[in-house]
C-alpha atoms as a PDB file:
ATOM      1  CA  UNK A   1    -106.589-211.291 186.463  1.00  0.00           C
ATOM      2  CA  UNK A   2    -104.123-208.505 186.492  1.00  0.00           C
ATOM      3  CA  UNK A   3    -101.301-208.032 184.269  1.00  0.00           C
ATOM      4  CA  UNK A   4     -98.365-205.599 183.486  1.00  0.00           C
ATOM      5  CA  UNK A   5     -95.789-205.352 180.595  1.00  0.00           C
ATOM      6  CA  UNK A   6     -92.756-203.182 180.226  1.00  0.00           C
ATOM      7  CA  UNK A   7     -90.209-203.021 178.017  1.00  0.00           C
ATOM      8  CA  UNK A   8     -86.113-202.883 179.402  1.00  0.00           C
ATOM      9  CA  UNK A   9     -83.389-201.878 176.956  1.00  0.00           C
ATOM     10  CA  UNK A  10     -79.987-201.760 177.433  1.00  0.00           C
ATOM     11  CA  UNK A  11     -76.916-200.821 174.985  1.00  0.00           C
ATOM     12  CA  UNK A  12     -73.877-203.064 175.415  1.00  0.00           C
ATOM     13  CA  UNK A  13     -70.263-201.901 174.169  1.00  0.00           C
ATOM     14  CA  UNK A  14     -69.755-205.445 172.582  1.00  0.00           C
ATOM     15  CA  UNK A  15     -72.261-207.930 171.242  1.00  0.00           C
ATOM     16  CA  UNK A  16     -72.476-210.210 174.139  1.00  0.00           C
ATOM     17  CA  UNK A  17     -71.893-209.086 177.824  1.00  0.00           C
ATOM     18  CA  UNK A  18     -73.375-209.377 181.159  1.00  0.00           C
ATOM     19  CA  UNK A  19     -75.893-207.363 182.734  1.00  0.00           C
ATOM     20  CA  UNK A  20     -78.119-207.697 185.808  1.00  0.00           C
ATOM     21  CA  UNK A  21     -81.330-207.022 185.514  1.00  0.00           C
ATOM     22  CA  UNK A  22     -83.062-208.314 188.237  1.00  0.00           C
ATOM     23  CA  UNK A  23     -82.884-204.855 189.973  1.00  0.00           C
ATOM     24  CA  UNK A  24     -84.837-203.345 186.699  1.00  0.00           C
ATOM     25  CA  UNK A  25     -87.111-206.516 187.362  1.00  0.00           C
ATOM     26  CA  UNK A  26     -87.434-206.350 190.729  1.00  0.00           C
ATOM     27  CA  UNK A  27     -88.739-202.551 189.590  1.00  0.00           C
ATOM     28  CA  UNK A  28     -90.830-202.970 187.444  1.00  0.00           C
ATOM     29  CA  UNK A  29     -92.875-205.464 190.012  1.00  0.00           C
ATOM     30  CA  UNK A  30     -93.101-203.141 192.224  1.00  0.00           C
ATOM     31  CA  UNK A  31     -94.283-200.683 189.272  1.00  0.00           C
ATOM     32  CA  UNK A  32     -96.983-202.918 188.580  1.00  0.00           C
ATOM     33  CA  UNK A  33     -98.652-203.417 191.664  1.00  0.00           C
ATOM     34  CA  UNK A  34     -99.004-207.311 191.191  1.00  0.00           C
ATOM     35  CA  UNK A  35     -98.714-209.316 194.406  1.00  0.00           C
ATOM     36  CA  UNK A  36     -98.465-212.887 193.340  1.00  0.00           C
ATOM     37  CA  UNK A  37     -97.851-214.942 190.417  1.00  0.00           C
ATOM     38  CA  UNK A  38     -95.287-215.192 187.899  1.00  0.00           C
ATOM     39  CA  UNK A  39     -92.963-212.901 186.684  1.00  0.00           C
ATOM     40  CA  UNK A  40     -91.853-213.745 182.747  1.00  0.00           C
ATOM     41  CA  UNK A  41     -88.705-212.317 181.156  1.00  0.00           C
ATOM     42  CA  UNK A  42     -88.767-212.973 177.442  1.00  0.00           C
ATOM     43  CA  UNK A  43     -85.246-211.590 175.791  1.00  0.00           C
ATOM     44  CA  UNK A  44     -85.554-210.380 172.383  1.00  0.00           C
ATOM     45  CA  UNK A  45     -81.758-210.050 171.003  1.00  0.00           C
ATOM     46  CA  UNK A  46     -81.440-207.534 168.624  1.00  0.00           C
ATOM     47  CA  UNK A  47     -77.982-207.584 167.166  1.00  0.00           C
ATOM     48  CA  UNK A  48     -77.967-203.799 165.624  1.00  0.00           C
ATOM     49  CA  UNK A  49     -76.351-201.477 167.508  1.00  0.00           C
ATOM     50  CA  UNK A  50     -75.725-204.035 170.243  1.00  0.00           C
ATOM     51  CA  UNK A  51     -78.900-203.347 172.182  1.00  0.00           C
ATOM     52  CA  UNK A  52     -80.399-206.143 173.943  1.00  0.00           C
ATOM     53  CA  UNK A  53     -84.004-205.723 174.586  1.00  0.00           C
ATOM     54  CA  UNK A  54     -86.081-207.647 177.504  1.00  0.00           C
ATOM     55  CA  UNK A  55     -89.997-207.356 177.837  1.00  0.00           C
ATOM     56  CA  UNK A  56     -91.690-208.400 181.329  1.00  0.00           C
ATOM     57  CA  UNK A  57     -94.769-209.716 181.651  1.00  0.00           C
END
């Protein structure tokens, strides 16, 4: 079984906002070289700074 995990951060001017990161997603698929399956996005809020930080698996 193959697997891939990388780690998307992204600084927001306010705590909550919008992004869209299924281009960054979409990415790091291709990046991994993983032709079926699932794709998990786990969001891990950090509140400091306002950075929101994603990992895919």
């Amino acid at each position: 079984m193959k697997s891939y995990r990388k780690e998307l951060w992204f600084n927001l001017p306010s705590r909550r906002g919008f992004v869209n990161i299924t281009p960054d997603v979409e990415l790091a698929l291709r990046e991994s070289g993983v032709k079926e399956g699932m794709v998990l996005v786990n969001a891990s809020l950090s509140h400091i700074h306002h950075q929101n930080h994603y990992c895919i698996y």
